[in-house]
PDB file of N, CA and C in Angstrom:
ATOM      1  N   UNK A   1      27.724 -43.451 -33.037  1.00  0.00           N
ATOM      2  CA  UNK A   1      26.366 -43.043 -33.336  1.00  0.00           C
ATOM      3  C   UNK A   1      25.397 -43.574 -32.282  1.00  0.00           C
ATOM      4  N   UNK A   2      25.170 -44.397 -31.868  1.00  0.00           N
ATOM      5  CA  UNK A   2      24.658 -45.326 -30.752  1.00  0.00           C
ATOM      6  C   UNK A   2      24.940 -44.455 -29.617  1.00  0.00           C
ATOM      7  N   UNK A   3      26.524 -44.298 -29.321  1.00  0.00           N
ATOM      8  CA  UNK A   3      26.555 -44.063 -28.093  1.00  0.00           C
ATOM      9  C   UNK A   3      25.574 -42.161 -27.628  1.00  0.00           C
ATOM     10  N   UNK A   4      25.496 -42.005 -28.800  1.00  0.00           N
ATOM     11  CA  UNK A   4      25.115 -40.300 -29.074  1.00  0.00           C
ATOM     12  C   UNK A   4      23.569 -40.356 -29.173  1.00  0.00           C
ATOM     13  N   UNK A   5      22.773 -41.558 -29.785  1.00  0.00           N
ATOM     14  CA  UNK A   5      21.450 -41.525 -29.377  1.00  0.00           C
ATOM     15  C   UNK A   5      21.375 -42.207 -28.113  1.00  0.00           C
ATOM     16  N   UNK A   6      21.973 -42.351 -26.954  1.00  0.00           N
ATOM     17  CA  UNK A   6      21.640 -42.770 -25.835  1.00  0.00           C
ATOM     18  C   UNK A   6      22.039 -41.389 -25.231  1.00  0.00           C
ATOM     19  N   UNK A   7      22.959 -40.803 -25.117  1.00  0.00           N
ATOM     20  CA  UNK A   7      23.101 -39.616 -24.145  1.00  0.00           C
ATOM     21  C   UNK A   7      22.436 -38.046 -25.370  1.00  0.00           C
ATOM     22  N   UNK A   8      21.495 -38.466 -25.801  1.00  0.00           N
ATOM     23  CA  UNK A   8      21.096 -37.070 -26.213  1.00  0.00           C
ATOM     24  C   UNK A   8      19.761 -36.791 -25.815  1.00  0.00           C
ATOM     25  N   UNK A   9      18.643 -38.032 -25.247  1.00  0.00           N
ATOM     26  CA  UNK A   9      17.513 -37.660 -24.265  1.00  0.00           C
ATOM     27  C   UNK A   9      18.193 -36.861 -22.983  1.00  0.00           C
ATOM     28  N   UNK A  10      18.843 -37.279 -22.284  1.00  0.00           N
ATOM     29  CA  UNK A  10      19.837 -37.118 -21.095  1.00  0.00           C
ATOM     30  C   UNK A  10      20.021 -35.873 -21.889  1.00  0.00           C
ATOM     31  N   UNK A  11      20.772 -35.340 -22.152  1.00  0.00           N
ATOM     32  CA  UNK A  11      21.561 -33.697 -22.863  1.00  0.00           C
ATOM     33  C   UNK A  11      20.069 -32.915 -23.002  1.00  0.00           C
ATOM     34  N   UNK A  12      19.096 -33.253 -23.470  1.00  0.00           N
ATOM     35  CA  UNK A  12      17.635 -32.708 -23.910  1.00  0.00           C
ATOM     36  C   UNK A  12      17.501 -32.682 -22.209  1.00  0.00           C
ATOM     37  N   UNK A  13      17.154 -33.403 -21.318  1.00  0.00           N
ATOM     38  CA  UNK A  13      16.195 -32.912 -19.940  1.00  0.00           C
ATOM     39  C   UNK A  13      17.070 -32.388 -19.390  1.00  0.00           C
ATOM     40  N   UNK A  14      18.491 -32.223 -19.130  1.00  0.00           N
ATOM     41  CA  UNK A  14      19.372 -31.335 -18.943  1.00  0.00           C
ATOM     42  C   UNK A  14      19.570 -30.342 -18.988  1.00  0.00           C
ATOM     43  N   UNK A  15      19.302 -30.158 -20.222  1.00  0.00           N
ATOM     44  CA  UNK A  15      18.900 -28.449 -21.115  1.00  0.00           C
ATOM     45  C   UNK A  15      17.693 -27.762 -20.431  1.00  0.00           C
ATOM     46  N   UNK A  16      16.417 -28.357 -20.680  1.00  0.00           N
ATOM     47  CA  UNK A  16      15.458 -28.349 -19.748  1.00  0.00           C
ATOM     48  C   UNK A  16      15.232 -28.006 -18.769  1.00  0.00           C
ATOM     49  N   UNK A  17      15.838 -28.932 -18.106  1.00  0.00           N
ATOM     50  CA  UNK A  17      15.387 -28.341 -16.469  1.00  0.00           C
ATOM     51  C   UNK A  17      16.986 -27.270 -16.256  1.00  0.00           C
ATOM     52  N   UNK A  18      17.423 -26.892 -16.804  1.00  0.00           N
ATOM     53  CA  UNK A  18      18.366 -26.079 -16.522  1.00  0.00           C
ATOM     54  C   UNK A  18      17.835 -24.587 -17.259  1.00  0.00           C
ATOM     55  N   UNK A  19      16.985 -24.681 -17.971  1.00  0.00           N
ATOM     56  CA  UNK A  19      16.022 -23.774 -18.585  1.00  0.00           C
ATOM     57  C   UNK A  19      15.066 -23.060 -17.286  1.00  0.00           C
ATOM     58  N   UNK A  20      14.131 -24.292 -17.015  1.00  0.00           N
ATOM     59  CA  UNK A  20      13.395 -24.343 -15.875  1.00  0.00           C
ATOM     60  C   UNK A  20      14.012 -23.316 -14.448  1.00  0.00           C
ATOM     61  N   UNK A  21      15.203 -24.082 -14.376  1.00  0.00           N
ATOM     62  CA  UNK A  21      15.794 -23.207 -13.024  1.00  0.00           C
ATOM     63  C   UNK A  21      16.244 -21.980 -13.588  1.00  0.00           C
ATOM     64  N   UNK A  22      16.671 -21.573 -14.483  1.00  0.00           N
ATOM     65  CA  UNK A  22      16.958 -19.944 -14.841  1.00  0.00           C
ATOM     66  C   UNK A  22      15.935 -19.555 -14.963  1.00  0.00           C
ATOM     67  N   UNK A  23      14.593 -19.542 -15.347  1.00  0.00           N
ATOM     68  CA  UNK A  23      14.016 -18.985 -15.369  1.00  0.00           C
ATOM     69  C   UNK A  23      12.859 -18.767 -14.145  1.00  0.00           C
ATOM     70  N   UNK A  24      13.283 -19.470 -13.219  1.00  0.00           N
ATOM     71  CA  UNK A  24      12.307 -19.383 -12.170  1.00  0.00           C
ATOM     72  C   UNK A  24      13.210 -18.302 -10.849  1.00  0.00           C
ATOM     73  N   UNK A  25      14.217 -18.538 -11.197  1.00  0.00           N
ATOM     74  CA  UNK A  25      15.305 -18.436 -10.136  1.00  0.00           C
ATOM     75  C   UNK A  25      15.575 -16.976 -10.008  1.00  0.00           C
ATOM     76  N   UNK A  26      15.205 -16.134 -11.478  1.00  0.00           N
ATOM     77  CA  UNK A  26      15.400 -14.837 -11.234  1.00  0.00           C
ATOM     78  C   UNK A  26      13.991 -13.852 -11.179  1.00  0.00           C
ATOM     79  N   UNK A  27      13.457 -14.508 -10.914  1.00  0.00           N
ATOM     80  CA  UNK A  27      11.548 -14.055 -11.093  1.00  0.00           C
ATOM     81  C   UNK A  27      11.673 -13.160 -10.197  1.00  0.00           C
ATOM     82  N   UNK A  28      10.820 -12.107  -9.995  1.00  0.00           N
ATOM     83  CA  UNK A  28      10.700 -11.054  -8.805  1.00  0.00           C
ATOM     84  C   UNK A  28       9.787 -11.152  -8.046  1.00  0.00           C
ATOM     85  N   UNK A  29       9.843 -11.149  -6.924  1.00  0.00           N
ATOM     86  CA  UNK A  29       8.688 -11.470  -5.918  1.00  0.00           C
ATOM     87  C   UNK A  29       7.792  -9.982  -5.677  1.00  0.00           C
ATOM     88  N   UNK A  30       6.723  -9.917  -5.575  1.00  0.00           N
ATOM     89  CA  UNK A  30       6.116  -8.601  -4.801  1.00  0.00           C
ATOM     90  C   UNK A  30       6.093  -8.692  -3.106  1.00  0.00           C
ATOM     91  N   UNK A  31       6.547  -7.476  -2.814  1.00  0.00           N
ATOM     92  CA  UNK A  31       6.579  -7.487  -1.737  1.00  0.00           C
ATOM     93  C   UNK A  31       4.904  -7.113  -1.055  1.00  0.00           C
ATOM     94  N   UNK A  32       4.427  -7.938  -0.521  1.00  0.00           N
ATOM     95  CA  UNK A  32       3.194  -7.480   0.275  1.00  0.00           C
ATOM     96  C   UNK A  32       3.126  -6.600   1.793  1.00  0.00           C
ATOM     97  N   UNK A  33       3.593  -5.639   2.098  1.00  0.00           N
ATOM     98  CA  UNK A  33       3.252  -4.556   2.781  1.00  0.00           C
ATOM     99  C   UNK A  33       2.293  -3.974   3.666  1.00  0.00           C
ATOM    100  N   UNK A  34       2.152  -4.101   4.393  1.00  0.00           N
ATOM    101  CA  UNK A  34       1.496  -3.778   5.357  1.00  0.00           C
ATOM    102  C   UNK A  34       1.379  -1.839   5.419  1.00  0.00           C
ATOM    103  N   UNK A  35       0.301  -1.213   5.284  1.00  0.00           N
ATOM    104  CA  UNK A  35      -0.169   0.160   5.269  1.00  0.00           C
ATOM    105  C   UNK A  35       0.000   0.666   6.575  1.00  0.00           C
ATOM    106  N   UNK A  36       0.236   1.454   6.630  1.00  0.00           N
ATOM    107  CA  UNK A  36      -0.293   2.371   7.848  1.00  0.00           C
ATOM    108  C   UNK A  36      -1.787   3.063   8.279  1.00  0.00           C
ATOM    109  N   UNK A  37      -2.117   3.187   9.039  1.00  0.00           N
ATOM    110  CA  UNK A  37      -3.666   3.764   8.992  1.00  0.00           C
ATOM    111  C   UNK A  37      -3.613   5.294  10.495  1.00  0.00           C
ATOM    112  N   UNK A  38      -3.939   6.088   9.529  1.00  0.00           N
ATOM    113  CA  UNK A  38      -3.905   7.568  10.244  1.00  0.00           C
ATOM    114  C   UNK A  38      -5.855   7.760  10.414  1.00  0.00           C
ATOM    115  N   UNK A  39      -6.285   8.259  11.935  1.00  0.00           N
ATOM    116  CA  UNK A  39      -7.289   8.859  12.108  1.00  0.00           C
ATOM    117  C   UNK A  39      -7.415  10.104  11.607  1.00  0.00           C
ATOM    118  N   UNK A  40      -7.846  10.924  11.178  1.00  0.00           N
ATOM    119  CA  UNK A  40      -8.357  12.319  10.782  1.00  0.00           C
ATOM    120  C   UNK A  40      -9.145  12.861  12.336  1.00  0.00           C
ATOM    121  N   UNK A  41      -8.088  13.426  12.855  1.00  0.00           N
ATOM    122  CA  UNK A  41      -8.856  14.316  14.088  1.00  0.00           C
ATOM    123  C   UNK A  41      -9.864  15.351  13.766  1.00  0.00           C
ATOM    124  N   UNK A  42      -9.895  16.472  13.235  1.00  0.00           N
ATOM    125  CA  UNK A  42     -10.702  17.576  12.764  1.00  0.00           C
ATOM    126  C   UNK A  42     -11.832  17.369  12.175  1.00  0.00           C
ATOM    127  N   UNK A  43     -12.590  18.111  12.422  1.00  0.00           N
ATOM    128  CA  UNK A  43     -13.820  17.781  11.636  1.00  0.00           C
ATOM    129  C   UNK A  43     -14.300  18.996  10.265  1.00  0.00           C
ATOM    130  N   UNK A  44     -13.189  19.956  10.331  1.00  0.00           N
ATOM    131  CA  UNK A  44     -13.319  20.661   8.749  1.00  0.00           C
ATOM    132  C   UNK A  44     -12.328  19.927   7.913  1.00  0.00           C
ATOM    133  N   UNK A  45     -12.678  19.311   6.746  1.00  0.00           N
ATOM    134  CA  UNK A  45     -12.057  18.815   5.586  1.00  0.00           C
ATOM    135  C   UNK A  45     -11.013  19.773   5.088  1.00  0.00           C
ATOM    136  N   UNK A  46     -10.871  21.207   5.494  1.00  0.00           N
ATOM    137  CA  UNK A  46     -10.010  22.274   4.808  1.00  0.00           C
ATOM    138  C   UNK A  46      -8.534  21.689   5.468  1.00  0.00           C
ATOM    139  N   UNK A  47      -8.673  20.933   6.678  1.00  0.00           N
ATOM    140  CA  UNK A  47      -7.549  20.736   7.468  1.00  0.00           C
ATOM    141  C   UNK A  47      -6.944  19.551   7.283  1.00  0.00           C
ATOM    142  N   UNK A  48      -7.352  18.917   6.412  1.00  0.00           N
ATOM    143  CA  UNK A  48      -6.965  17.161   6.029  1.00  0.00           C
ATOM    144  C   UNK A  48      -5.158  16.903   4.741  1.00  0.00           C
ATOM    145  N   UNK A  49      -4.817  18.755   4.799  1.00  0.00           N
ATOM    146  CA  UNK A  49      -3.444  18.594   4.116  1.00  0.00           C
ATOM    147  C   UNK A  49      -2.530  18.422   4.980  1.00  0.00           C
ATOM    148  N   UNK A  50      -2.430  18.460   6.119  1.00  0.00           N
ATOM    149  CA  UNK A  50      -1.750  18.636   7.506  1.00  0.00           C
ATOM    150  C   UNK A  50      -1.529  17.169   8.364  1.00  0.00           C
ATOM    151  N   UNK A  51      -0.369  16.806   8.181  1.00  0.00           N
ATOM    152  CA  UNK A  51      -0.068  15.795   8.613  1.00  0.00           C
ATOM    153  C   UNK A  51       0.062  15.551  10.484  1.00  0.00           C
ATOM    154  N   UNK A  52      -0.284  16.548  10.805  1.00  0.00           N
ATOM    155  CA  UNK A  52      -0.233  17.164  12.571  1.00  0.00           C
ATOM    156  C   UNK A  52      -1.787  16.537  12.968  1.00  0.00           C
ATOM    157  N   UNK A  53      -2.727  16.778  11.756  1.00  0.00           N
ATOM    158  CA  UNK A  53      -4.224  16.514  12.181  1.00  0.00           C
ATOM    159  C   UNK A  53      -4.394  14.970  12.080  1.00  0.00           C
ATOM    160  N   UNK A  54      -3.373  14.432  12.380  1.00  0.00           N
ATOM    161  CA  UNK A  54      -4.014  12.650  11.770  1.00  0.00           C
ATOM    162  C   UNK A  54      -3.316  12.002  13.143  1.00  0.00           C
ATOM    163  N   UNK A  55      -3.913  11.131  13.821  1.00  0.00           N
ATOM    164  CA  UNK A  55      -3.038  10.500  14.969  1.00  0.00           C
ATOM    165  C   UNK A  55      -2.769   9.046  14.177  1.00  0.00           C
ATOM    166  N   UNK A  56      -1.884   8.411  14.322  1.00  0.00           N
ATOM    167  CA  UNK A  56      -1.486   6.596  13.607  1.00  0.00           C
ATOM    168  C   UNK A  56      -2.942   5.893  14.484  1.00  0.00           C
ATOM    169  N   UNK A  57      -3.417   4.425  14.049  1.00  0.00           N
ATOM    170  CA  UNK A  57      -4.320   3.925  14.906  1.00  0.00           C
ATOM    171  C   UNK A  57      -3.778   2.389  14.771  1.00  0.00           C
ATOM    172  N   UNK A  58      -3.916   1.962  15.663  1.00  0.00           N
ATOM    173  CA  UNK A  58      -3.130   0.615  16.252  1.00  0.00           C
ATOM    174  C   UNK A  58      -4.368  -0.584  16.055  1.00  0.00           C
ATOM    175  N   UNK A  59      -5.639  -0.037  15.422  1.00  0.00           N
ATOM    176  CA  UNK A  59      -6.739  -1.382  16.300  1.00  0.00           C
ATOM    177  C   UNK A  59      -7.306  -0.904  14.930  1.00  0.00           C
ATOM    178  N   UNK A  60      -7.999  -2.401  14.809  1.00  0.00           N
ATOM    179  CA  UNK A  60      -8.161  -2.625  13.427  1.00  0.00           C
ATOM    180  C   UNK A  60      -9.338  -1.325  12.861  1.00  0.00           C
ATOM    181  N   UNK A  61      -9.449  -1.303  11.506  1.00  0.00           N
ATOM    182  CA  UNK A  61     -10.021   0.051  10.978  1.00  0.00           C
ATOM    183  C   UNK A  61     -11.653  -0.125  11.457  1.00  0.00           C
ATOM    184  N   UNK A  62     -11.890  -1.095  11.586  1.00  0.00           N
ATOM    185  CA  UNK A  62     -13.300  -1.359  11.668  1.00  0.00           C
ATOM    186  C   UNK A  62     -13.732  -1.154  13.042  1.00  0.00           C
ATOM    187  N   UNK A  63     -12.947  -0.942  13.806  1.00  0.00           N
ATOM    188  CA  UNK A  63     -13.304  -0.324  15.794  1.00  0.00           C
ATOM    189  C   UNK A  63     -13.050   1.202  15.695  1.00  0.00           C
ATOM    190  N   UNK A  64     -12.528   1.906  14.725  1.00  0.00           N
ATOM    191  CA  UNK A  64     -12.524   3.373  14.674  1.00  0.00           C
ATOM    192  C   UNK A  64     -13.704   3.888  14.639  1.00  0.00           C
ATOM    193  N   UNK A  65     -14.466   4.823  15.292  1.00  0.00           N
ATOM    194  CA  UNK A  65     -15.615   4.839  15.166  1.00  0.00           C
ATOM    195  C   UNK A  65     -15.640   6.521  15.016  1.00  0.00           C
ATOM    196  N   UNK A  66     -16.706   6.974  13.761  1.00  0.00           N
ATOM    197  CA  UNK A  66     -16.270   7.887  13.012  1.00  0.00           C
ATOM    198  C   UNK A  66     -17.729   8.635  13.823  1.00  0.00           C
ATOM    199  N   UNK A  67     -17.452   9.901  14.183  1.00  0.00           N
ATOM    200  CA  UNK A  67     -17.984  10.820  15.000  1.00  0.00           C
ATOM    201  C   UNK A  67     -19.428  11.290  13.259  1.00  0.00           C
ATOM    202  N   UNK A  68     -20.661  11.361  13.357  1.00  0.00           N
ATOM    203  CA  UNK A  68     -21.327  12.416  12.712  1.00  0.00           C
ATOM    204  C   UNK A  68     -21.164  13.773  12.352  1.00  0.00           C
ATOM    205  N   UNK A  69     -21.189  14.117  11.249  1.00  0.00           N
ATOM    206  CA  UNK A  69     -20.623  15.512  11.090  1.00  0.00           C
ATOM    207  C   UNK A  69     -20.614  15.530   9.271  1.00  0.00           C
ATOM    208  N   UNK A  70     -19.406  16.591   9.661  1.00  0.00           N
ATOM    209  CA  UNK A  70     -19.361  17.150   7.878  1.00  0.00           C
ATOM    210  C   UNK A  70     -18.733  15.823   7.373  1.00  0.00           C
ATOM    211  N   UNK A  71     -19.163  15.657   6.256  1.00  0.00           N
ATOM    212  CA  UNK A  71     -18.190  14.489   5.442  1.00  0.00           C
ATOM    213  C   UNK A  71     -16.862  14.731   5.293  1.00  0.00           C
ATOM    214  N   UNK A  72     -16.047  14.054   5.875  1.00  0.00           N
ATOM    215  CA  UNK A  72     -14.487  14.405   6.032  1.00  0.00           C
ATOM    216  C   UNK A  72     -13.817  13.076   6.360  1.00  0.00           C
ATOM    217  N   UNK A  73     -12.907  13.284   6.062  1.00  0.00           N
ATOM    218  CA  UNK A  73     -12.010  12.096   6.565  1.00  0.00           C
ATOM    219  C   UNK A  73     -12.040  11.741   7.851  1.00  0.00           C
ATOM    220  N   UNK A  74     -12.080  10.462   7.823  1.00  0.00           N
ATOM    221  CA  UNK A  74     -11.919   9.730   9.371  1.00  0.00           C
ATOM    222  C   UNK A  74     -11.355   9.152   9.267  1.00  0.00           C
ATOM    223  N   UNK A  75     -10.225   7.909   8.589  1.00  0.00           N
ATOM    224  CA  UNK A  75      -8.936   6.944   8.296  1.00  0.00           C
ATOM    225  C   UNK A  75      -8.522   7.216   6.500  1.00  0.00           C
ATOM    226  N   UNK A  76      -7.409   7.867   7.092  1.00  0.00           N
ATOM    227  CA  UNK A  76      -6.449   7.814   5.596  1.00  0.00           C
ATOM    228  C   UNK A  76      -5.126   6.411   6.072  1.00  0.00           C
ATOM    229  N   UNK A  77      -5.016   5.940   4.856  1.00  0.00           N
ATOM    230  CA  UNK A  77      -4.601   4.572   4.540  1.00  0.00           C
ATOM    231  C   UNK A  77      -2.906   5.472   3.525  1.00  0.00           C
ATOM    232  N   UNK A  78      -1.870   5.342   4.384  1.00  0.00           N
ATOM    233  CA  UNK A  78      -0.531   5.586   3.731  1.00  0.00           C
ATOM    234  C   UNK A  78       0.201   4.120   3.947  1.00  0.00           C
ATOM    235  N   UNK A  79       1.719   4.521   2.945  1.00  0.00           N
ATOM    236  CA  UNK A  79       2.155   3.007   2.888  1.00  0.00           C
ATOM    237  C   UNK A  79       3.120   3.044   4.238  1.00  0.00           C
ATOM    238  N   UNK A  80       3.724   1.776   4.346  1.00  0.00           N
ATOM    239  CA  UNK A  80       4.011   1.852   5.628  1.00  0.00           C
ATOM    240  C   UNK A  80       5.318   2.281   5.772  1.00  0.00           C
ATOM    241  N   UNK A  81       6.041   2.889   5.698  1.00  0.00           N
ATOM    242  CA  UNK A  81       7.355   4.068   5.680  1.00  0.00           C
ATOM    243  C   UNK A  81       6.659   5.103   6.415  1.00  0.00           C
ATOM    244  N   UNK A  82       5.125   5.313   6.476  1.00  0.00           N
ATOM    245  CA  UNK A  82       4.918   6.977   7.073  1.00  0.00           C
ATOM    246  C   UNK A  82       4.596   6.326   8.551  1.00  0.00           C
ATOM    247  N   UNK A  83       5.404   6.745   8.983  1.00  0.00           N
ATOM    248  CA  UNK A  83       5.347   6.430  10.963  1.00  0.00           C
ATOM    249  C   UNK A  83       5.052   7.197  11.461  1.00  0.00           C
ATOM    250  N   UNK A  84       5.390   8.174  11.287  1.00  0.00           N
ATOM    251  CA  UNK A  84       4.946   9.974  11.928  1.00  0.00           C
ATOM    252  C   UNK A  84       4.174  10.716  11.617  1.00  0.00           C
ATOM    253  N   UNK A  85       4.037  11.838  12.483  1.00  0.00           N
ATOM    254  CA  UNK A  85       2.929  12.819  11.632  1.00  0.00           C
ATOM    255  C   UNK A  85       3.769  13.475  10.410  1.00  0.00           C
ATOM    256  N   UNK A  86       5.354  13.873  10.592  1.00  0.00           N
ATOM    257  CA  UNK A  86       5.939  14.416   9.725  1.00  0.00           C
ATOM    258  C   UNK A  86       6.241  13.945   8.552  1.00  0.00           C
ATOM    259  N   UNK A  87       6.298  12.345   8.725  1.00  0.00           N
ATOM    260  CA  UNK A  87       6.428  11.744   7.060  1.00  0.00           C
ATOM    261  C   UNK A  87       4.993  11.436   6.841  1.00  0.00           C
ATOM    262  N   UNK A  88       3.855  11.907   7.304  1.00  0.00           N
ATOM    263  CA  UNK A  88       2.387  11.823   7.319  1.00  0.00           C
ATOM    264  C   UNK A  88       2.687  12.999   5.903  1.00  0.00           C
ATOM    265  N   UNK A  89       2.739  13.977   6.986  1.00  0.00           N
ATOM    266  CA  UNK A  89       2.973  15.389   6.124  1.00  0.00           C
ATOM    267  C   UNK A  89       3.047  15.588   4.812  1.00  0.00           C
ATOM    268  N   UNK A  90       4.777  15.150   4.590  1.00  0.00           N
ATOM    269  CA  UNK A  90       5.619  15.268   3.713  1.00  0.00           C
ATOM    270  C   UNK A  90       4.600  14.296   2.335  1.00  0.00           C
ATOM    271  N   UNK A  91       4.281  12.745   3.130  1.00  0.00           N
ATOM    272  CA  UNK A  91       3.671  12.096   1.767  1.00  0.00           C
ATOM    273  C   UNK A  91       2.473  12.666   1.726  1.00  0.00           C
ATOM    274  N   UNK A  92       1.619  13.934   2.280  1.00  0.00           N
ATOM    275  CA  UNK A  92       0.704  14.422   1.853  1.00  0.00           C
ATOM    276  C   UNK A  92       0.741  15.453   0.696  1.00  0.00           C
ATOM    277  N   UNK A  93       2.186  16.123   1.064  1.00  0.00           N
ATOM    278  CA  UNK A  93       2.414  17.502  -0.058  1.00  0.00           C
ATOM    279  C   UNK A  93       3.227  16.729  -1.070  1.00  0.00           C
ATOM    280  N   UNK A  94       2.974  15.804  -0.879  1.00  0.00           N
ATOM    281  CA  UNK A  94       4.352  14.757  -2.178  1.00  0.00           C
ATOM    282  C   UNK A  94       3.272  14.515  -3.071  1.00  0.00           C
ATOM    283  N   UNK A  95       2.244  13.531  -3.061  1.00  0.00           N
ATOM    284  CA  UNK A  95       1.177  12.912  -3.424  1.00  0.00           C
ATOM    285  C   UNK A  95      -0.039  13.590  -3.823  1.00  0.00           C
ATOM    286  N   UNK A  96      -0.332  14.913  -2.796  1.00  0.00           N
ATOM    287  CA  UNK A  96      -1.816  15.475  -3.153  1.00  0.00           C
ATOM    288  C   UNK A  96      -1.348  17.315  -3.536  1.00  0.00           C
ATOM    289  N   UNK A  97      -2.519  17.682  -4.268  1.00  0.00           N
ATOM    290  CA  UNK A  97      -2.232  18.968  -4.666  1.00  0.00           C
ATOM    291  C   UNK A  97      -2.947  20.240  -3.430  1.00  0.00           C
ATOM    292  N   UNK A  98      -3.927  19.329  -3.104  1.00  0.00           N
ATOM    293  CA  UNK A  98      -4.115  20.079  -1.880  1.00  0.00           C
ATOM    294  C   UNK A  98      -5.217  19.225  -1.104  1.00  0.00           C
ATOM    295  N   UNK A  99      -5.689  19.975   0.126  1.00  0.00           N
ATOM    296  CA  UNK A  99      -6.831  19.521   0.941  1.00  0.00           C
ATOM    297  C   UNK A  99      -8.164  18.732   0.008  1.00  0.00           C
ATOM    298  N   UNK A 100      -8.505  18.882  -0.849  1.00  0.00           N
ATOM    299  CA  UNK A 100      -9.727  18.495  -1.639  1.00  0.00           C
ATOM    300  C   UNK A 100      -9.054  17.243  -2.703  1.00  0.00           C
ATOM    301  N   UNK A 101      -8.040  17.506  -2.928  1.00  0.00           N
ATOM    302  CA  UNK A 101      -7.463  15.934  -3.506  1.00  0.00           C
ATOM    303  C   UNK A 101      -6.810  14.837  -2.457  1.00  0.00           C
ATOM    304  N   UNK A 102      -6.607  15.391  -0.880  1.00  0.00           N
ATOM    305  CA  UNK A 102      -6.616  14.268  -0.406  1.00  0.00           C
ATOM    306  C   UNK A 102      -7.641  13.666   0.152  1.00  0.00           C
ATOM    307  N   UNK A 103      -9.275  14.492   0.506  1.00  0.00           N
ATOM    308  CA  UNK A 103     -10.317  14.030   0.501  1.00  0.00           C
ATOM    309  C   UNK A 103     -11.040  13.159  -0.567  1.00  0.00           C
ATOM    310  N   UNK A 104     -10.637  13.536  -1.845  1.00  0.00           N
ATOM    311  CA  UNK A 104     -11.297  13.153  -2.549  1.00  0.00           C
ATOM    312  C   UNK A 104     -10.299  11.362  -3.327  1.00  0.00           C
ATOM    313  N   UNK A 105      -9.179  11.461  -2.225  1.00  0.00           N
ATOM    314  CA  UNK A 105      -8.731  10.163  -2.707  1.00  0.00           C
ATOM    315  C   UNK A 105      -9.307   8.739  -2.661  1.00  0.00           C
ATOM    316  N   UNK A 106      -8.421   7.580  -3.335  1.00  0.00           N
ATOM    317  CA  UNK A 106      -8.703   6.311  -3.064  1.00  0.00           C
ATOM    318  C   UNK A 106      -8.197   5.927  -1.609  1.00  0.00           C
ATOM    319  N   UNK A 107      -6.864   7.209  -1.452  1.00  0.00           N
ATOM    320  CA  UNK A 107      -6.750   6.661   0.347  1.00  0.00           C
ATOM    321  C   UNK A 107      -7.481   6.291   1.835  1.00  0.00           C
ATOM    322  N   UNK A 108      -8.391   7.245   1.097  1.00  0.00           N
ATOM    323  CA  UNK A 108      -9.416   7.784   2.198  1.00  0.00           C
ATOM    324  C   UNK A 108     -10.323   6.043   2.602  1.00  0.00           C
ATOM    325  N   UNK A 109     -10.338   6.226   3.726  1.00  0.00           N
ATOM    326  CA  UNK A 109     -10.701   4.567   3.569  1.00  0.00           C
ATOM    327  C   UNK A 109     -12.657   4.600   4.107  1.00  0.00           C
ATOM    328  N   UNK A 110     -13.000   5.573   5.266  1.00  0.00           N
ATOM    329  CA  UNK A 110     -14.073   5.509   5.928  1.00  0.00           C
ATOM    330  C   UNK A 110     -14.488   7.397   5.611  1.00  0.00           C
ATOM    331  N   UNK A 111     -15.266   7.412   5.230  1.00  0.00           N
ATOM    332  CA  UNK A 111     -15.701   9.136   5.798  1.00  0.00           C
ATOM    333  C   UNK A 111     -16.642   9.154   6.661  1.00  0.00           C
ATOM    334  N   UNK A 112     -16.510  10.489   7.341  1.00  0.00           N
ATOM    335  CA  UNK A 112     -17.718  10.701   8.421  1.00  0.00           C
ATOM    336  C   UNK A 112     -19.206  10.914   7.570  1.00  0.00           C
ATOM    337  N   UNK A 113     -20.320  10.260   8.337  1.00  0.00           N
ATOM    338  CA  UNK A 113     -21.047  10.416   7.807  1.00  0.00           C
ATOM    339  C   UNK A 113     -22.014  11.498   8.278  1.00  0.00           C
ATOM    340  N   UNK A 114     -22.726  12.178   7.124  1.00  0.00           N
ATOM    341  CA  UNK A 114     -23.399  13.719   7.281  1.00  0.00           C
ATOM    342  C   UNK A 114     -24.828  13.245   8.510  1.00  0.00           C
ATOM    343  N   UNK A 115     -25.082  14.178   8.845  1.00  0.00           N
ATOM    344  CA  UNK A 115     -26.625  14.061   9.823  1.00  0.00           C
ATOM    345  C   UNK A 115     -27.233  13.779   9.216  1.00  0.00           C
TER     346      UNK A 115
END
């Protein structure tokens, strides 16, 4: 009896921290991701379903400098898998129903602004 109330604190933090490590050990991390950022060449919004009209931009979003004009896209924000204009494309007709839902997205990061 003695010897069983001395090794049953010991058996208790044992349990414990063996609790502790299973449950930390299989946790899921989020992966934080880095976006891609496409210019909007054109200046009619009818043309913003077209993954051909967007060039990639290398320098941070805030040196893009968005020409006056019709309100239209000037940086759409995709995740970073779209490298090309063609997987530009593809996650445009995947994601949007047409030209006016990808203007009118949360992607859209800067629009041109009207005269």
């Amino acid at each position: 009896m003695k010897n069983l109330k001395i090794k049953l604190p010991f058996l208790a933090l044992l349990l414990g921290l063996g609790i502790v490590f299973v449950q930390s050990a299989f946790t899921s991390v989020t992966d934080k991701r880095a976006n891609t950022y496409w210019r909007y060449n054109p200046t009619d919004p009818a043309l913003s379903y077209s993954g051909s009209n967007y060039s990639q931009i290398t320098v941070p979003i805030d040196q893009v400098e968005c020409p006056t004009g019709l309100d239209a896209i000037c940086v759409f924000e995709a995740p970073e898998t779209v490298t090309s204009t063609t997987l530009l494309d593809s996650y445009l007709h995947t994601n949007f129903a047409d030209a006016n839902a990808v203007n009118n997205s949360s992607n859209v990061i800067r629009k041109k602004e009207g005269d």
